[in-house]
C-alpha atoms as a PDB file:
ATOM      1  CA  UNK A   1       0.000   0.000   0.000  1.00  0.00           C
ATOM      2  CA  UNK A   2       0.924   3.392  -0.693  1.00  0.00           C
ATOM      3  CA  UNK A   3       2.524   5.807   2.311  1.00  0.00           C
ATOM      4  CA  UNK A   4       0.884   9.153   2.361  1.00  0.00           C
ATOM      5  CA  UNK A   5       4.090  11.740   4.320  1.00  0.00           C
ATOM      6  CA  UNK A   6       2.420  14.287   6.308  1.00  0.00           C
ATOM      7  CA  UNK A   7       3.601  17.517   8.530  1.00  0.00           C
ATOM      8  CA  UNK A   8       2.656  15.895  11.723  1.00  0.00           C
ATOM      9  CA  UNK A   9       4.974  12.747  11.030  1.00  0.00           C
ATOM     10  CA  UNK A  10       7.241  13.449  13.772  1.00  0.00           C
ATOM     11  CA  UNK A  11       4.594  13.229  16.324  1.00  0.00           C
ATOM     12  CA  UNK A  12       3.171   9.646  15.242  1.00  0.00           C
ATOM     13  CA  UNK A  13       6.615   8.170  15.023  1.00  0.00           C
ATOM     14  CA  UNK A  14       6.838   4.733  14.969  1.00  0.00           C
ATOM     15  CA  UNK A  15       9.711   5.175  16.805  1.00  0.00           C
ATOM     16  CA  UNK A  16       8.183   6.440  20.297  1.00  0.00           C
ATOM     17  CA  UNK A  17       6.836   3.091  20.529  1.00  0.00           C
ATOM     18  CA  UNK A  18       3.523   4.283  20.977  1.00  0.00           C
ATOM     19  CA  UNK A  19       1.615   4.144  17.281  1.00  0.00           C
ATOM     20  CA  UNK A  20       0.177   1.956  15.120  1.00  0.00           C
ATOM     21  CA  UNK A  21       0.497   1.245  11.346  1.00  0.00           C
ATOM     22  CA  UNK A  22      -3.198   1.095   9.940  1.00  0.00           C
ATOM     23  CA  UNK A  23      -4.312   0.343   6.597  1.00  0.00           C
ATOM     24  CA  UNK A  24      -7.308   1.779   5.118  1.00  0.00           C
ATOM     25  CA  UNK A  25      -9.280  -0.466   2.088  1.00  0.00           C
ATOM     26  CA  UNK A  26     -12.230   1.054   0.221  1.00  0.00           C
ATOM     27  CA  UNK A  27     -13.881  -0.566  -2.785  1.00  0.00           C
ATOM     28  CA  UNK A  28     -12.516   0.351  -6.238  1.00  0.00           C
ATOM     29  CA  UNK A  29      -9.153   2.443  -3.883  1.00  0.00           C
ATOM     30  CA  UNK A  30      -5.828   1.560  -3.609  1.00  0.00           C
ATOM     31  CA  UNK A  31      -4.972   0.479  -0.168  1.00  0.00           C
ATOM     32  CA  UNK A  32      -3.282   3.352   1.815  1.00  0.00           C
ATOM     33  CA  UNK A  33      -0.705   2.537   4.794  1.00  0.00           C
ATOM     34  CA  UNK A  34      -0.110   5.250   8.002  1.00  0.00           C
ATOM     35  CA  UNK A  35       0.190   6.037  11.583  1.00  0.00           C
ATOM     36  CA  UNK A  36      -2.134   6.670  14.241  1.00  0.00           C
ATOM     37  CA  UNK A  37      -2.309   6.887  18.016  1.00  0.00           C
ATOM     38  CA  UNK A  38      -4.870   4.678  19.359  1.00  0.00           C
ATOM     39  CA  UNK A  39      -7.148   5.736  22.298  1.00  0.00           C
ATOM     40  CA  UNK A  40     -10.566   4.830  23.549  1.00  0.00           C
ATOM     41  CA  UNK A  41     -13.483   7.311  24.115  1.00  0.00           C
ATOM     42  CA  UNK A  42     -16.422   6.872  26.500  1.00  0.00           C
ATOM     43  CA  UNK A  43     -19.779   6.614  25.141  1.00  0.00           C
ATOM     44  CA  UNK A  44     -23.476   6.900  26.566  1.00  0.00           C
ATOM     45  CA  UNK A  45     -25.264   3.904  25.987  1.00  0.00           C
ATOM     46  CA  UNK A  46     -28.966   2.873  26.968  1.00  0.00           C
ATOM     47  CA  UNK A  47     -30.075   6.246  28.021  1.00  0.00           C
ATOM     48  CA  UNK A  48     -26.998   6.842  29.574  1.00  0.00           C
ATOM     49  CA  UNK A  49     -27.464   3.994  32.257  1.00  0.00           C
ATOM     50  CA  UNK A  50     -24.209   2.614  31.118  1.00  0.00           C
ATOM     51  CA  UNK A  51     -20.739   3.646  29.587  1.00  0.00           C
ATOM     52  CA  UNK A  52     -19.237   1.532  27.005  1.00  0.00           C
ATOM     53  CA  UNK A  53     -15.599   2.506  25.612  1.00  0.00           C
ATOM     54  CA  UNK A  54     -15.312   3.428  21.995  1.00  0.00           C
ATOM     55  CA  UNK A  55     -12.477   3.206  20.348  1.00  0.00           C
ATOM     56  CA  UNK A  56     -10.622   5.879  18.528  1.00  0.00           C
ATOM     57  CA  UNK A  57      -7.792   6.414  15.901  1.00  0.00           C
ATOM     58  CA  UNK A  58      -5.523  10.257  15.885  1.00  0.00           C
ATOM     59  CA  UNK A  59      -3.203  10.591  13.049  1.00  0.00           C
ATOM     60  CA  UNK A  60      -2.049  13.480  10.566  1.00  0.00           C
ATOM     61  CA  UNK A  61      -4.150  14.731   8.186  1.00  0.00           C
ATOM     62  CA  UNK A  62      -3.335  13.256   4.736  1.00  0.00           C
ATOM     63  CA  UNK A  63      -4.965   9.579   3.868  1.00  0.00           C
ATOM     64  CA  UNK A  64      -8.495   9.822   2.591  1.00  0.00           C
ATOM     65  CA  UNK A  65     -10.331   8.203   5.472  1.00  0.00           C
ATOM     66  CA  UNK A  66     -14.276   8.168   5.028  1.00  0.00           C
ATOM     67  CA  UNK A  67     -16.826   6.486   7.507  1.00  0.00           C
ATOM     68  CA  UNK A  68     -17.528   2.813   6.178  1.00  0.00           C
ATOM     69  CA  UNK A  69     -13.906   2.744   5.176  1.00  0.00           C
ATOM     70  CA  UNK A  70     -12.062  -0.652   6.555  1.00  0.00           C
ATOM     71  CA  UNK A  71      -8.877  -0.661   8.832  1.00  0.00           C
ATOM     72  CA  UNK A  72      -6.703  -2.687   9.568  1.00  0.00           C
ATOM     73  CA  UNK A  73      -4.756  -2.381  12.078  1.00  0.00           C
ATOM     74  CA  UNK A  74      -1.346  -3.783  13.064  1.00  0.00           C
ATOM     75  CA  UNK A  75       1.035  -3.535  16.122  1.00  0.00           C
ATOM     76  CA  UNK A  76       5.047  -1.849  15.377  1.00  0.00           C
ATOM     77  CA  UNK A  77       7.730  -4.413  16.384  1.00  0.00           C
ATOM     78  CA  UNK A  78       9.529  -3.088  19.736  1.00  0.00           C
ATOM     79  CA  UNK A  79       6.189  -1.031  20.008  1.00  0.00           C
ATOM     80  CA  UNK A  80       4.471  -0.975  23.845  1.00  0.00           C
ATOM     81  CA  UNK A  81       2.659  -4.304  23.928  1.00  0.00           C
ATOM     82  CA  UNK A  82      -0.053  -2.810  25.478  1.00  0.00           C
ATOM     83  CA  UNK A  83      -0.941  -1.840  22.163  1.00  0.00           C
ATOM     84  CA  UNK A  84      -1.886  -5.495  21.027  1.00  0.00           C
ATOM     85  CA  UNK A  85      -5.681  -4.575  22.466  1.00  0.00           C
ATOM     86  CA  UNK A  86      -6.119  -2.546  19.380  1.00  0.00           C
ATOM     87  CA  UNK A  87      -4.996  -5.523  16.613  1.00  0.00           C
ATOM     88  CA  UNK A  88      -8.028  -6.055  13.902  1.00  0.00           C
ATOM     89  CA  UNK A  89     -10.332  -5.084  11.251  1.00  0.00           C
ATOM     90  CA  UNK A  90     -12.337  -2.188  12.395  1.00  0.00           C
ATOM     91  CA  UNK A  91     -14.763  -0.681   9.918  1.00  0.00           C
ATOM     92  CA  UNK A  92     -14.935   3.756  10.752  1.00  0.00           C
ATOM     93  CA  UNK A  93     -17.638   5.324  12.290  1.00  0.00           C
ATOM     94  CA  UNK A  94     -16.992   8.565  11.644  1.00  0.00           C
ATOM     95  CA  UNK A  95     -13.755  10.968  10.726  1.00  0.00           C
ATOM     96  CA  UNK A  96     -13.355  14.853  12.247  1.00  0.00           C
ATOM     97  CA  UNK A  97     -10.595  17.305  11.997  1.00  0.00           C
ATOM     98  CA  UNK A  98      -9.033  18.177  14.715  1.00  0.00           C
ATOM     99  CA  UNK A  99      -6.075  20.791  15.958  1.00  0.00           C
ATOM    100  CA  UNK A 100      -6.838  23.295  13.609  1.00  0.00           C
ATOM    101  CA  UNK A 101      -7.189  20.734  10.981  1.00  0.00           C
ATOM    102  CA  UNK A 102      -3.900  19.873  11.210  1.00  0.00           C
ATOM    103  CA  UNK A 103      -4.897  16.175  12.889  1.00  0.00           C
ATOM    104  CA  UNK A 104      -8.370  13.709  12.568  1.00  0.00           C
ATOM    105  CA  UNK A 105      -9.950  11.297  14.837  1.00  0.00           C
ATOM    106  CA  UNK A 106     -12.001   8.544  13.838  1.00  0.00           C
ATOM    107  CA  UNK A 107     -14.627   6.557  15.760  1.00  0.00           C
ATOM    108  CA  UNK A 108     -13.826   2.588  14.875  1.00  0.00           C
ATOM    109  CA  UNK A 109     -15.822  -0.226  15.370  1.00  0.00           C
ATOM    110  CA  UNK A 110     -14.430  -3.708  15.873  1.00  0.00           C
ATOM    111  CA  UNK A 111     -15.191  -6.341  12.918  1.00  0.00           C
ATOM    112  CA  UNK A 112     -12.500  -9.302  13.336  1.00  0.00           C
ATOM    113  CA  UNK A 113      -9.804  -9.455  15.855  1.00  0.00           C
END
């Protein structure tokens, strides 16, 4: 898949041990390979009653990433293996711009571990 260089590289360096490579797939789209900082957001579920985590991707704005897009995403070698949690196929939610547009989140949902 093809790399897409952004600005913000630096900050979602492999290196820091703390990012994930993801791969987005779309229909009829080349396959497109970057980094992202994985996190989890809370979310109100049945009438807010109960909290469920959500989980989220941050990365540098660059690869096309639309809701209904698929990611995969893998765990960096020598990367905190606390990270492993966030290993699958996710299918996106939804995508906003962050940081002065500089940086997007997307909401993921878990399709295959």
């Amino acid at each position: 898949p093809a790399t897409m260089p952004t600005p913000l590289d630096t900050f979602f360096d492999p290196a820091d041990g703390l990012v994930v490579l993801c791969v987005r797939s779309r229909p009829l789209a080349d396959d497109v390979s970057f980094h992202a900082i994985p996190g989890q957001a809370d979310q109100d579920v049945l009438s807010g009653h109960a909290r469920a985590p959500l989980r989220t991707i941050a990365y540098a704005v660059g690869p096309d990433v639309k809701a209904d897009d698929g990611l995969t995403i893998s765990v960096i070698v020598g990367s905190d293996p606390g990270l492993s949690i966030y290993a699958g196929t996710y299918a996106v939610r939804e995508v906003e711009h962050v940081n002065d547009g500089q940086e997007a989140r997307a909401t993921i949902r878990l399709t295959a571990p």
